[in-house]
N, C-alpha and C. Protein backbone atom coordinates (compact mmCIF):
# COMPACT_ATOMS: atom_id res chain seq x y z
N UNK A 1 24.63 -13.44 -17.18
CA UNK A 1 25.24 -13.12 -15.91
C UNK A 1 25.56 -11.63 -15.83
N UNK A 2 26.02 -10.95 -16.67
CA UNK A 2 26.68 -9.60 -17.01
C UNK A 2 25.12 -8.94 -16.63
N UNK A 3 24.39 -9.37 -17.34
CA UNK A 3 22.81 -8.76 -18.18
C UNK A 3 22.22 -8.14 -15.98
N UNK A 4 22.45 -9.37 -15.64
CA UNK A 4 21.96 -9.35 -14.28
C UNK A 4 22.37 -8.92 -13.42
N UNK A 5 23.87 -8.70 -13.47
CA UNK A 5 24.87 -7.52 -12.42
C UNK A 5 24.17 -5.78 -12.66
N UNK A 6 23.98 -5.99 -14.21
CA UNK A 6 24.35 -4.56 -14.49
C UNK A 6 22.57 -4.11 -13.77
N UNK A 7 21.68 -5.25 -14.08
CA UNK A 7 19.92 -4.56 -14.02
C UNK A 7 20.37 -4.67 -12.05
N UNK A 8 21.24 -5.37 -11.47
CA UNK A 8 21.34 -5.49 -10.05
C UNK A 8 21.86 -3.80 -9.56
N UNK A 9 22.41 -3.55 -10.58
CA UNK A 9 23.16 -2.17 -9.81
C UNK A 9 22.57 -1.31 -9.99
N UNK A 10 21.74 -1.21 -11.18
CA UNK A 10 20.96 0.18 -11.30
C UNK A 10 20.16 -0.12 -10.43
N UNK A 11 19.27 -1.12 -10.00
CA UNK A 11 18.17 -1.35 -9.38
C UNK A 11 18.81 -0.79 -7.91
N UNK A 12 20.17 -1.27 -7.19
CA UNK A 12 20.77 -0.62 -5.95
C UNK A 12 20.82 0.83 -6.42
N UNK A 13 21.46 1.28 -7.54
CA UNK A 13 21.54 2.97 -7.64
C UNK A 13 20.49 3.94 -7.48
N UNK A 14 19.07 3.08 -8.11
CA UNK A 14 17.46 3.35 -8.17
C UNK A 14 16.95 3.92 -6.81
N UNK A 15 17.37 2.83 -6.03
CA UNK A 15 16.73 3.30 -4.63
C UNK A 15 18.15 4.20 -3.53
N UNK A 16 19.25 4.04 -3.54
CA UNK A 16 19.53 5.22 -3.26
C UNK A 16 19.82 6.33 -3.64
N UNK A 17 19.22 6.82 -4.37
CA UNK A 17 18.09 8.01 -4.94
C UNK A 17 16.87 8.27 -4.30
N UNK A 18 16.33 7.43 -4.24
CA UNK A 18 15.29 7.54 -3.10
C UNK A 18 15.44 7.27 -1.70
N UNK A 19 16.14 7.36 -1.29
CA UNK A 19 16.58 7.15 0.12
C UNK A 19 16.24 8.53 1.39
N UNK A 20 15.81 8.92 2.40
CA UNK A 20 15.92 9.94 2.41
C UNK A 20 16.83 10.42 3.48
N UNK A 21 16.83 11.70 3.20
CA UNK A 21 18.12 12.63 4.13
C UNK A 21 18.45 13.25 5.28
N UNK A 22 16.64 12.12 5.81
CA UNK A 22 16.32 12.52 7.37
C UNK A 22 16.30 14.14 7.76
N UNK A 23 16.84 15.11 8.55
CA UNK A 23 16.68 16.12 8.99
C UNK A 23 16.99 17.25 8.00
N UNK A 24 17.19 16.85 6.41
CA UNK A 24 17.26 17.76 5.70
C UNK A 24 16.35 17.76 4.88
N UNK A 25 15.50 16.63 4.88
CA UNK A 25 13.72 16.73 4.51
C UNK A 25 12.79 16.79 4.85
N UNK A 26 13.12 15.81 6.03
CA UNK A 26 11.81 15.98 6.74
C UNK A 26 11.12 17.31 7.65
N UNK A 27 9.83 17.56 7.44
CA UNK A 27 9.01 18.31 8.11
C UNK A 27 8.83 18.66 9.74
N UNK A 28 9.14 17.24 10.14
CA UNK A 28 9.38 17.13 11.36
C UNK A 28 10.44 17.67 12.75
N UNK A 29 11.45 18.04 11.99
CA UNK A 29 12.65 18.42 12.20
C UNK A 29 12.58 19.46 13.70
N UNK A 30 13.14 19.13 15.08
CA UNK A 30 13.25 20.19 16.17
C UNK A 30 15.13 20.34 16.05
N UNK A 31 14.68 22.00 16.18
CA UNK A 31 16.32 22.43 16.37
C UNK A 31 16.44 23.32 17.58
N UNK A 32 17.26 23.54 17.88
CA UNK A 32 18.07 24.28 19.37
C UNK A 32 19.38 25.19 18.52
N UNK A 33 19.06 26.84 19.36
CA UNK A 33 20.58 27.35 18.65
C UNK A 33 20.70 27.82 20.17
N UNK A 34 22.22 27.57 20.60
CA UNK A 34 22.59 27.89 21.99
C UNK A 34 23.90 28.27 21.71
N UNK A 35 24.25 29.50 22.80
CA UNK A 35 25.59 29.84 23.02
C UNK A 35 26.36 29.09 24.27
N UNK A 36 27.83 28.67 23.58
CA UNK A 36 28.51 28.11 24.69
C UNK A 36 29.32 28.51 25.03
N UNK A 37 30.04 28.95 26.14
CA UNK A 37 31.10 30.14 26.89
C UNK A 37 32.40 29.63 26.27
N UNK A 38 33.01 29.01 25.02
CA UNK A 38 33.97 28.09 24.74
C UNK A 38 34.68 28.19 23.28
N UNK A 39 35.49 29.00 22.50
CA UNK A 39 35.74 28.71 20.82
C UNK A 39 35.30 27.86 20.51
N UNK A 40 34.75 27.87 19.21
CA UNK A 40 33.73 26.56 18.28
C UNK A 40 34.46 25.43 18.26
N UNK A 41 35.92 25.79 17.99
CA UNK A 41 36.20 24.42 17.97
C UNK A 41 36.80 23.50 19.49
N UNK A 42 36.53 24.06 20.49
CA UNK A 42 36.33 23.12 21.39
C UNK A 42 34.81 22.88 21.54
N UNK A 43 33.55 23.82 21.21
CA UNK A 43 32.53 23.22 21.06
C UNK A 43 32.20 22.07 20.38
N UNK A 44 33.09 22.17 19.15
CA UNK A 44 32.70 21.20 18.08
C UNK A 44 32.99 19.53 18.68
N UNK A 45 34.36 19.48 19.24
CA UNK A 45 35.19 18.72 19.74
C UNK A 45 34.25 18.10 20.54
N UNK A 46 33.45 18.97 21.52
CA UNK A 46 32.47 18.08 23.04
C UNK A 46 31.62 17.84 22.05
N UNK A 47 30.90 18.06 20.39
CA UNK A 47 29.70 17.53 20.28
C UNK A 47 29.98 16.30 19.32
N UNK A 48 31.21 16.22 18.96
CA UNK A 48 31.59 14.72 18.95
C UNK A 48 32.10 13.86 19.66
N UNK A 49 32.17 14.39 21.08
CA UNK A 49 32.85 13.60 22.25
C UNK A 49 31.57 12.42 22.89
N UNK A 50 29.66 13.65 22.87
CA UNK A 50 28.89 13.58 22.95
C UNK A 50 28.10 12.50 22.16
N UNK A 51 28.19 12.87 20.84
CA UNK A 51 27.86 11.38 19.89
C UNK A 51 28.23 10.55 19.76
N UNK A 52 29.88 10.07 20.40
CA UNK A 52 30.46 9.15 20.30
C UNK A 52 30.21 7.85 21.82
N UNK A 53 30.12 8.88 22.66
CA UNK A 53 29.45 8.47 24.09
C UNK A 53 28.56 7.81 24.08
N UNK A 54 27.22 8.87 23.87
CA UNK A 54 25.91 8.37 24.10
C UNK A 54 25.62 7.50 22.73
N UNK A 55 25.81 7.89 21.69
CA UNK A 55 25.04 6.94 20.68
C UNK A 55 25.86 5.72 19.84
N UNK A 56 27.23 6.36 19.68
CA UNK A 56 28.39 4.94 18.72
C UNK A 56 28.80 3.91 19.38
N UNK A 57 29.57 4.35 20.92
CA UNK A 57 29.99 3.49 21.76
C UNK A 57 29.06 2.70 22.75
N UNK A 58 27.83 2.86 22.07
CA UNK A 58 26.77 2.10 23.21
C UNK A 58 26.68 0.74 22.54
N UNK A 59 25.86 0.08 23.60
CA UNK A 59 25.09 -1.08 22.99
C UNK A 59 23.49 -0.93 23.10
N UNK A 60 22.51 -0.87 21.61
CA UNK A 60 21.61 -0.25 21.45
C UNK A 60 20.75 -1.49 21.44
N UNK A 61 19.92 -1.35 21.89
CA UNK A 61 18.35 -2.49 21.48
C UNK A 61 18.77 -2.79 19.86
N UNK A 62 17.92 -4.18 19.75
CA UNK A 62 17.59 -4.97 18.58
C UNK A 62 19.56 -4.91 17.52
N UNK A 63 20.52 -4.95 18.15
CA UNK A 63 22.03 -4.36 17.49
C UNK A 63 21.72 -3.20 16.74
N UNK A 64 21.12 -2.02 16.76
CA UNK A 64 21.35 -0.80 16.00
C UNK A 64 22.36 -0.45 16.46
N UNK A 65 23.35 -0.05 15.43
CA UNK A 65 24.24 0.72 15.35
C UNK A 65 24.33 1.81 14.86
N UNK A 66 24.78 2.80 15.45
CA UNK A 66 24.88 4.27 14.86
C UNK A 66 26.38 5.00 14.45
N UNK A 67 26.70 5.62 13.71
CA UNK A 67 28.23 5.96 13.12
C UNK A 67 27.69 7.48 13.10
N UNK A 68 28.65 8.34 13.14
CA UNK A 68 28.80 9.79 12.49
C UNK A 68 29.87 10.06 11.76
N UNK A 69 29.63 11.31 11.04
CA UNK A 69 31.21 11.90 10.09
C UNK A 69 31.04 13.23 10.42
N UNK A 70 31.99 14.08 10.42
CA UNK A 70 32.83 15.27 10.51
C UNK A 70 32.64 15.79 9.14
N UNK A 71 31.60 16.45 8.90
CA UNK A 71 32.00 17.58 7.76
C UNK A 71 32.46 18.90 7.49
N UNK A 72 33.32 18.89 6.89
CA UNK A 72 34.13 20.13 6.98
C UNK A 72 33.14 21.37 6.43
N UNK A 73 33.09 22.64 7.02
CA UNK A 73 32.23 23.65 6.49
C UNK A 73 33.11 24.15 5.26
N UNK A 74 32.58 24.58 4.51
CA UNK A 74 33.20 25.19 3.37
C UNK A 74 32.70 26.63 3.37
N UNK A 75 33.27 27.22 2.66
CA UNK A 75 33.15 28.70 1.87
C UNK A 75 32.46 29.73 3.26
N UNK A 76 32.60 29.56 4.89
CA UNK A 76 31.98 30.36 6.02
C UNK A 76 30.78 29.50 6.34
N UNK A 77 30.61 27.98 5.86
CA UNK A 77 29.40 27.71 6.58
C UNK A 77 30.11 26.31 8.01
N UNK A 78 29.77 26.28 8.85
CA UNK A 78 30.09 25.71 10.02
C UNK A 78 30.15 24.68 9.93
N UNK A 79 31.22 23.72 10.99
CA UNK A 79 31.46 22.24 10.80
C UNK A 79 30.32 21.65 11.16
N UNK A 80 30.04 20.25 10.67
CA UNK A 80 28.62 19.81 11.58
C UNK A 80 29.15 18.44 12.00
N UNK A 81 28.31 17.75 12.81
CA UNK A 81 28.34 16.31 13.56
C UNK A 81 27.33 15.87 12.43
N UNK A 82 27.75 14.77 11.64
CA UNK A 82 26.17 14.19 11.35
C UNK A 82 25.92 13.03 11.98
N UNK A 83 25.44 12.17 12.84
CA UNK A 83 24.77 11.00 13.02
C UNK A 83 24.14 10.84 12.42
N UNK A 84 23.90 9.16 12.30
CA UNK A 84 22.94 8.17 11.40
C UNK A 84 23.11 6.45 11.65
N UNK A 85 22.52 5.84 11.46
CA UNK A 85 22.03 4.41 11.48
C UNK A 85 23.59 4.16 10.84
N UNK A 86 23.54 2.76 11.15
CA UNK A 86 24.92 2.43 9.84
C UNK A 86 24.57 2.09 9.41
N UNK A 87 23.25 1.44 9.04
CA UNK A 87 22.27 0.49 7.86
C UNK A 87 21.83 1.86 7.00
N UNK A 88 21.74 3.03 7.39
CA UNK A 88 21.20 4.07 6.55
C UNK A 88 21.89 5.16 6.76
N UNK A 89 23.28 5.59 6.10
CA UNK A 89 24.27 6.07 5.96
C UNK A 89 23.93 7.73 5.80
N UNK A 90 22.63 7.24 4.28
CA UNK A 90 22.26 9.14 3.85
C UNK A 90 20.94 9.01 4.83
N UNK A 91 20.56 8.90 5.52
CA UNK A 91 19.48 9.49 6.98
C UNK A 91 20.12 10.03 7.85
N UNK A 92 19.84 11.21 7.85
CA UNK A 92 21.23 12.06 8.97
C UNK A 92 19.69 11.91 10.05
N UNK A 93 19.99 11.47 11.44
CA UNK A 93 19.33 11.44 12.27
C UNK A 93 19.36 12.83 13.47
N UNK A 94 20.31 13.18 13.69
CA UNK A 94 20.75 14.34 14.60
C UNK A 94 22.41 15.15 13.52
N UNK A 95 22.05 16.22 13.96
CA UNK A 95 22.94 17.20 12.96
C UNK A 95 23.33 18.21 14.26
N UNK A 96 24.78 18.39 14.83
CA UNK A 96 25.16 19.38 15.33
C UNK A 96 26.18 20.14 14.88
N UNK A 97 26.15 21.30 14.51
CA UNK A 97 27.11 22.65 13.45
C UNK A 97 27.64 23.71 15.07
N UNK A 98 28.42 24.16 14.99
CA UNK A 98 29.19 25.01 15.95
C UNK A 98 30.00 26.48 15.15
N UNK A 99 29.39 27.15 15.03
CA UNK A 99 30.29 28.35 14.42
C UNK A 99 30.82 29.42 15.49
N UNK A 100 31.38 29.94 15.22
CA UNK A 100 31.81 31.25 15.98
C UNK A 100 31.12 31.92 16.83
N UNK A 101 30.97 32.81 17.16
CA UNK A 101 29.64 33.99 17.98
C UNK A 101 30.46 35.03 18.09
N UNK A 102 32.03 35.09 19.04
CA UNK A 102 33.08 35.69 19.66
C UNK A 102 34.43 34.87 19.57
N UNK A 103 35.61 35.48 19.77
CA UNK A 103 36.63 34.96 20.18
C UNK A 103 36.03 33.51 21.29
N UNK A 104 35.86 33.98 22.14
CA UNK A 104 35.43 33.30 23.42
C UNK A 104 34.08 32.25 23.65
N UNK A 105 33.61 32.47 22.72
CA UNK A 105 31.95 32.07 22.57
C UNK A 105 31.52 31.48 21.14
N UNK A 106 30.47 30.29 21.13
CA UNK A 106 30.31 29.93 20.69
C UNK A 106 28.69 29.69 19.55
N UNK A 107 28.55 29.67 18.91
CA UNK A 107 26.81 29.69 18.66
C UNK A 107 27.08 27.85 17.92
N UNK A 108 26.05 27.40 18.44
CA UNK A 108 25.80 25.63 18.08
C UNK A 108 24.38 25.71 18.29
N UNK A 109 24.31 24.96 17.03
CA UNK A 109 22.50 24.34 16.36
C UNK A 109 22.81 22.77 16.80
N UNK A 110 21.79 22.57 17.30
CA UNK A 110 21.52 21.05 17.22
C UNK A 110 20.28 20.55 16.55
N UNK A 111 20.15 20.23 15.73
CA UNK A 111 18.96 19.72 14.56
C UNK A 111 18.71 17.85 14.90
N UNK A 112 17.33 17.35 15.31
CA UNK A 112 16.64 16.00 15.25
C UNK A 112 15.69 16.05 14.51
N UNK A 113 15.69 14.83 14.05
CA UNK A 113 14.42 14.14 12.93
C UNK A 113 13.54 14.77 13.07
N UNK A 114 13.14 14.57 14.90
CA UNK A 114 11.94 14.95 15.33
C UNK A 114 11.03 13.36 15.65
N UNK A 115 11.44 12.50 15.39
CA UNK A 115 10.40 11.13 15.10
C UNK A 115 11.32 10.28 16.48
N UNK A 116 10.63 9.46 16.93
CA UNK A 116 11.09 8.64 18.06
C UNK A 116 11.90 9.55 18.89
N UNK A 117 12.99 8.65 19.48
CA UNK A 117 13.89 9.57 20.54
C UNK A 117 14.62 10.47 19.99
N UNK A 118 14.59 11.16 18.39
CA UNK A 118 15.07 11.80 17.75
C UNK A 118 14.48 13.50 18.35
N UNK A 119 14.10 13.76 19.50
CA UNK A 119 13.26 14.56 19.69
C UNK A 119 13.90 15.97 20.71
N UNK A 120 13.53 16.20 21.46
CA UNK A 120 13.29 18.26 22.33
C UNK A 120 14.25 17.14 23.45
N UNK A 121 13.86 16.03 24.12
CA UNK A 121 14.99 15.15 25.10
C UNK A 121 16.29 14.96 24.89
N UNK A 122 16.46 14.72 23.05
CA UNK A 122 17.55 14.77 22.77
C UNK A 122 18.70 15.72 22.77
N UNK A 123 18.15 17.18 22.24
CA UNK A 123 18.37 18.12 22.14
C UNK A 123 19.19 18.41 23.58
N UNK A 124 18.46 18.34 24.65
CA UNK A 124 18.60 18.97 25.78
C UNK A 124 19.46 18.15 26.70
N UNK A 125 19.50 16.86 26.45
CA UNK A 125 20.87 16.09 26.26
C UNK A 125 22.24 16.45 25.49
N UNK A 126 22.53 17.03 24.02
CA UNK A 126 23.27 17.41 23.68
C UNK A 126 23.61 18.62 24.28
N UNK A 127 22.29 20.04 24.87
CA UNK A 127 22.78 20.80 24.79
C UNK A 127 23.89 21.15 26.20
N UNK A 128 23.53 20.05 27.20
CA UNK A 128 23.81 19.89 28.62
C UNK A 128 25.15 19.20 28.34
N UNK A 129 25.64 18.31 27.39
CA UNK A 129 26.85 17.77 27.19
C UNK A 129 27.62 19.15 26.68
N UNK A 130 27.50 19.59 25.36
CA UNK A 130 28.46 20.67 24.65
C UNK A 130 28.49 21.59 26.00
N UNK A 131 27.77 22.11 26.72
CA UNK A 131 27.91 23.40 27.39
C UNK A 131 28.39 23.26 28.81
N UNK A 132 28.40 21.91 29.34
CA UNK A 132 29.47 21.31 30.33
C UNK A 132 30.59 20.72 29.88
N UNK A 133 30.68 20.10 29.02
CA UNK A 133 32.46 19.49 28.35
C UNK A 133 32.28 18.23 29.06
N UNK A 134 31.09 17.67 29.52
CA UNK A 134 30.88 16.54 29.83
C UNK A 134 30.06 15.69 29.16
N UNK A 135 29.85 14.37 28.99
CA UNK A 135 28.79 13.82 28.05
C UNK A 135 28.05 13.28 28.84
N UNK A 136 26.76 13.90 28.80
CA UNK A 136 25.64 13.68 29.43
C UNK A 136 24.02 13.34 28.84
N UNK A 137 23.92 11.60 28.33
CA UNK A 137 23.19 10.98 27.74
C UNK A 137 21.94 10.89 28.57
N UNK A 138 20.96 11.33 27.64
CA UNK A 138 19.24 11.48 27.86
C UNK A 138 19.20 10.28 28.88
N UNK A 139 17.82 10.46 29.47
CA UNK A 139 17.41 9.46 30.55
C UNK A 139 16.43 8.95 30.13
N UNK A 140 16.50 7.55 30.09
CA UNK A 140 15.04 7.03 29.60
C UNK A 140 15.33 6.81 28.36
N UNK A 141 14.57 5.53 27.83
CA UNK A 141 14.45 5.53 26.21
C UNK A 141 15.53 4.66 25.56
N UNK A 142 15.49 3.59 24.48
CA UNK A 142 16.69 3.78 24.09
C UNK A 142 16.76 3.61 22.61
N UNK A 143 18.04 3.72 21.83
CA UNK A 143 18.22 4.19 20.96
C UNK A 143 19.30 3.37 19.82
């Protein structure tokens, strides 16, 4: 019984190791860097107001569910949004970071897979939410 927990867990530890990290491997990857008339951290604030809108609080085809986390920037590098599946936790699907520019102004990357609706629609959906303070989810498609 012991013999079979322990070959059960490495075999779970095995493959997430291989799991992948979505927009921080893949090739595919479209990004957007835009200025928003707003301090980062009310930018930051609309681009989790934005992911929480359009992609957590929805109801998605086939029950996908999607979650994000708040990572704190460390040592001068910028907070980010990560989205992802909740079945696939380390696949960051969309990545939005907000740093400084000015007192007044903002510079925000928005990074997608690039694969399905992960795409230039998405983007331009986020970038129309952060830069109005409104959440304004892509048309068409779903997710």
């Amino acid at each position: 019984m012991r013999k079979s927990l322990w070959v059960g867990m490495a075999f779970a530890a095995l493959l997430a190791g291989c799991a992948s990290k979505g927009v921080y491997e893949s090739d595919a990857v479209v990004t957007e860097t835009f200025t928003v008339n707003t301090n980062y951290e009310a930018a930051f604030r609309r681009a989790g107001e934005y992911v929480r809108t359009c992609h957590v609080q929805v109801q998605h085809a086939y029950n996908v569910a999607y979650a994000w986390r708040h990572v704190k920037g460390e040592k001068g590098a910028p907070d980010e949004v990560q989205l992802y599946k909740v079945s696939e936790p380390a696949k960051v699907l969309e990545l939005i970071s907000a740093e400084s520019a000015s007192p007044s102004t903002s510079k925000v990357t928005v990074t997608v897979l690039g694969e399905g609706r992960w795409d230039a629609a998405e983007i331009a959906a986020a970038k129309t939410s952060i830069q109005s303070a409104t959440p304004v989810c892509r048309k068409g498609g779903e997710g």
